[in-house]
C-alpha atoms as a PDB file:
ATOM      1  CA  UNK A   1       2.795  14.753  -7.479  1.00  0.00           C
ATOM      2  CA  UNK A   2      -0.361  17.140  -6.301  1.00  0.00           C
ATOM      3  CA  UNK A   3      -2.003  15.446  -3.391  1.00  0.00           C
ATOM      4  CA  UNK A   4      -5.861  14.880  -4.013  1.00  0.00           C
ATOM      5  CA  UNK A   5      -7.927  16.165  -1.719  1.00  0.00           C
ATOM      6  CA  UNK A   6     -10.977  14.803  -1.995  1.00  0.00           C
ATOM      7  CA  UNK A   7      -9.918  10.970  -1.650  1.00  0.00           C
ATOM      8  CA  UNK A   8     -10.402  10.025   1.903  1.00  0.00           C
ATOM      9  CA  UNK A   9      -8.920   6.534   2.673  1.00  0.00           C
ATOM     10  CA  UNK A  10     -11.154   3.515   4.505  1.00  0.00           C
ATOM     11  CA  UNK A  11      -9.029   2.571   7.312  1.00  0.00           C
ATOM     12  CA  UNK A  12      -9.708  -1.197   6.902  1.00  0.00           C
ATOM     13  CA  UNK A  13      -8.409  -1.415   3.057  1.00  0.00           C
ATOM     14  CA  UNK A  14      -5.507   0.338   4.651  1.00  0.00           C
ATOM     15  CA  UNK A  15      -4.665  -1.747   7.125  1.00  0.00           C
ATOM     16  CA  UNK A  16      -5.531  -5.447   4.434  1.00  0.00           C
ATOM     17  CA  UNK A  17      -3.155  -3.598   1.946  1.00  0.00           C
ATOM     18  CA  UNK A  18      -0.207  -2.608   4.581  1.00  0.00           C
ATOM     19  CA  UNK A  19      -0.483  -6.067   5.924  1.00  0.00           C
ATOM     20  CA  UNK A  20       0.283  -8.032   2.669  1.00  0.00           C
ATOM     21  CA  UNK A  21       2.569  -5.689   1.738  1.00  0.00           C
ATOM     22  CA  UNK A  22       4.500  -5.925   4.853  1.00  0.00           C
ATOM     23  CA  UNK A  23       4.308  -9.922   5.010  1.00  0.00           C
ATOM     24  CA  UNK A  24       5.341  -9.796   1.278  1.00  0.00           C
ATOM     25  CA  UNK A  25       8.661  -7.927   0.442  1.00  0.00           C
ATOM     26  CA  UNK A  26       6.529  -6.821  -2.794  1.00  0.00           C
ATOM     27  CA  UNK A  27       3.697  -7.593  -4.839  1.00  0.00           C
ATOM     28  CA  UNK A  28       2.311  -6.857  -8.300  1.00  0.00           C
ATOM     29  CA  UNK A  29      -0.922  -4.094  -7.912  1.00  0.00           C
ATOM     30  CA  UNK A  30      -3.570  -6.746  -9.188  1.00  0.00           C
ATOM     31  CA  UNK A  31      -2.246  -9.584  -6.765  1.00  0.00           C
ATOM     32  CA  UNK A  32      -2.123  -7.075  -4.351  1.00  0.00           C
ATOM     33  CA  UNK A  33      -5.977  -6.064  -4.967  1.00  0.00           C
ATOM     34  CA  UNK A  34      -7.106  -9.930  -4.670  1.00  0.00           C
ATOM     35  CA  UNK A  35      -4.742 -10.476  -1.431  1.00  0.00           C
ATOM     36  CA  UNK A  36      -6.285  -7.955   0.306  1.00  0.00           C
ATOM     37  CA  UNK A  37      -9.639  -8.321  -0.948  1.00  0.00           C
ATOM     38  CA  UNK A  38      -9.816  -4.285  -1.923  1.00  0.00           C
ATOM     39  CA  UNK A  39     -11.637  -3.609  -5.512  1.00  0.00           C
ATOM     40  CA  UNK A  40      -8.950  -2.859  -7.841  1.00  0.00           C
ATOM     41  CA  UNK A  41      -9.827   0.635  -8.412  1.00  0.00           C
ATOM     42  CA  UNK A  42     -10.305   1.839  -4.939  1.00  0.00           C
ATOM     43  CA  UNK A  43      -6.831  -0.247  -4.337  1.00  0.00           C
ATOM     44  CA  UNK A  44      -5.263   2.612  -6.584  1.00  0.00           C
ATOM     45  CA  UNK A  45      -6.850   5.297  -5.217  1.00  0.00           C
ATOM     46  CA  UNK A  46      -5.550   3.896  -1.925  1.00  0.00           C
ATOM     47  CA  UNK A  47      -2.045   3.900  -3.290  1.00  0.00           C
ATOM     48  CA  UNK A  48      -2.364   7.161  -4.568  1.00  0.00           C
ATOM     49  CA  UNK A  49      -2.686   8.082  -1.048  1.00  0.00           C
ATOM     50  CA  UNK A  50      -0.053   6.001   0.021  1.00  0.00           C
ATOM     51  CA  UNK A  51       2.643   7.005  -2.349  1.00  0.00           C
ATOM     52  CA  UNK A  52       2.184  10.379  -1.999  1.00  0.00           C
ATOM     53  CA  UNK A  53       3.206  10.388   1.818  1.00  0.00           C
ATOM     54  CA  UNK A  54       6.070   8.206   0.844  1.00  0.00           C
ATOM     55  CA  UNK A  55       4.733   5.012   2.502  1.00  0.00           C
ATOM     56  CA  UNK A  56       4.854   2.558  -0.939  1.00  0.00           C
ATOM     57  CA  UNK A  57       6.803   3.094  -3.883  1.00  0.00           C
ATOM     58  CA  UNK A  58       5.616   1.475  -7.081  1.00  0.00           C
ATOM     59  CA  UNK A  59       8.451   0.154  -9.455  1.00  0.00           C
ATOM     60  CA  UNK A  60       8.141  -1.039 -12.851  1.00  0.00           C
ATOM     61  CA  UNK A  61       9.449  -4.676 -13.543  1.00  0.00           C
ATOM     62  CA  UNK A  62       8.956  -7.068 -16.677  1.00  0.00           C
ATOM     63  CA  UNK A  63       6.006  -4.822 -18.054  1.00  0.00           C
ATOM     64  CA  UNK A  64       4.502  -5.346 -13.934  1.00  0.00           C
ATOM     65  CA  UNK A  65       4.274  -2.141 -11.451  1.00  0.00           C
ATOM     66  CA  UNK A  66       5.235  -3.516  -8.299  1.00  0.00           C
ATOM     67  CA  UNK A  67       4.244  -2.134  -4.936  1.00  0.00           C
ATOM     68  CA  UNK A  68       6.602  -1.895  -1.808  1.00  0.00           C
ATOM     69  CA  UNK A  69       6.649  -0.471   0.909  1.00  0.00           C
ATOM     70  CA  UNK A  70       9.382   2.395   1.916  1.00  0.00           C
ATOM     71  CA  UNK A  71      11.861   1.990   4.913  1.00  0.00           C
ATOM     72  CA  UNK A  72       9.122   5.093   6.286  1.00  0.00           C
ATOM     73  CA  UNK A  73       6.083   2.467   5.112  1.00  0.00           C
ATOM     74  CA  UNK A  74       7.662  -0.412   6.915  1.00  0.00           C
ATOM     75  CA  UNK A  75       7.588   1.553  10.243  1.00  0.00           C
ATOM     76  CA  UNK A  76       4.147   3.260   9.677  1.00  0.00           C
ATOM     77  CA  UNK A  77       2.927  -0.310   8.689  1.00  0.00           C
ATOM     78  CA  UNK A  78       4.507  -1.822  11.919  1.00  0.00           C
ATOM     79  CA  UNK A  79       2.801   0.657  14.290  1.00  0.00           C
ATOM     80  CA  UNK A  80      -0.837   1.188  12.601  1.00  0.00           C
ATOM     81  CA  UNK A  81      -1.147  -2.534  12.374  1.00  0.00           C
ATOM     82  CA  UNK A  82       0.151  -3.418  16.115  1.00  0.00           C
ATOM     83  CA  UNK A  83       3.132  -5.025  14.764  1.00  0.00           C
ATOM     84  CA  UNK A  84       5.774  -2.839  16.152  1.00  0.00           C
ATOM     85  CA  UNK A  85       7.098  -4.995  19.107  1.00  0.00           C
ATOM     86  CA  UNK A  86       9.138  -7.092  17.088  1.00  0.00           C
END
């Protein structure tokens, strides 16, 4: 996968997205969108981003593409969002 660029991501949608993700062992991309209140199309340039460094995966299930984070995600998600003291 060629990494883009140009895309530079909004810290805030990060952090919404990382947070459902990580209180949620997955999600679909669309409930994922509305639960962290990111427009849908910035939410995939945002995973994009995210799955190039390895920090989501997105899985196909029942005609769905799921979003999850990686073991590398979970930590990342844990120490961006001030989580990591558990």
């Amino acid at each position: 996968m060629e990494e883009s660029s140009s895309f530079e991501p909004s810290f805030r949608a990060l952090a919404r997205i990382l947070k459902v993700l990580l209180h949620n062992d997955s999600t679909a991309k669309s409930a994922l969108a509305q639960e962290a209140r990111v427009n849908y199309g910035r939410l995939l340039d945002h995973l994009d981003w995210l799955e190039e460094r390895r920090i989501v995966e997105l899985i196909v299930e029942k005609r769905k593409v799921i979003v999850r984070l990686t073991k590398r995600g979970r930590e990342f998600a844990l120490i961006l969002l001030g989580e990591d003291k558990q």
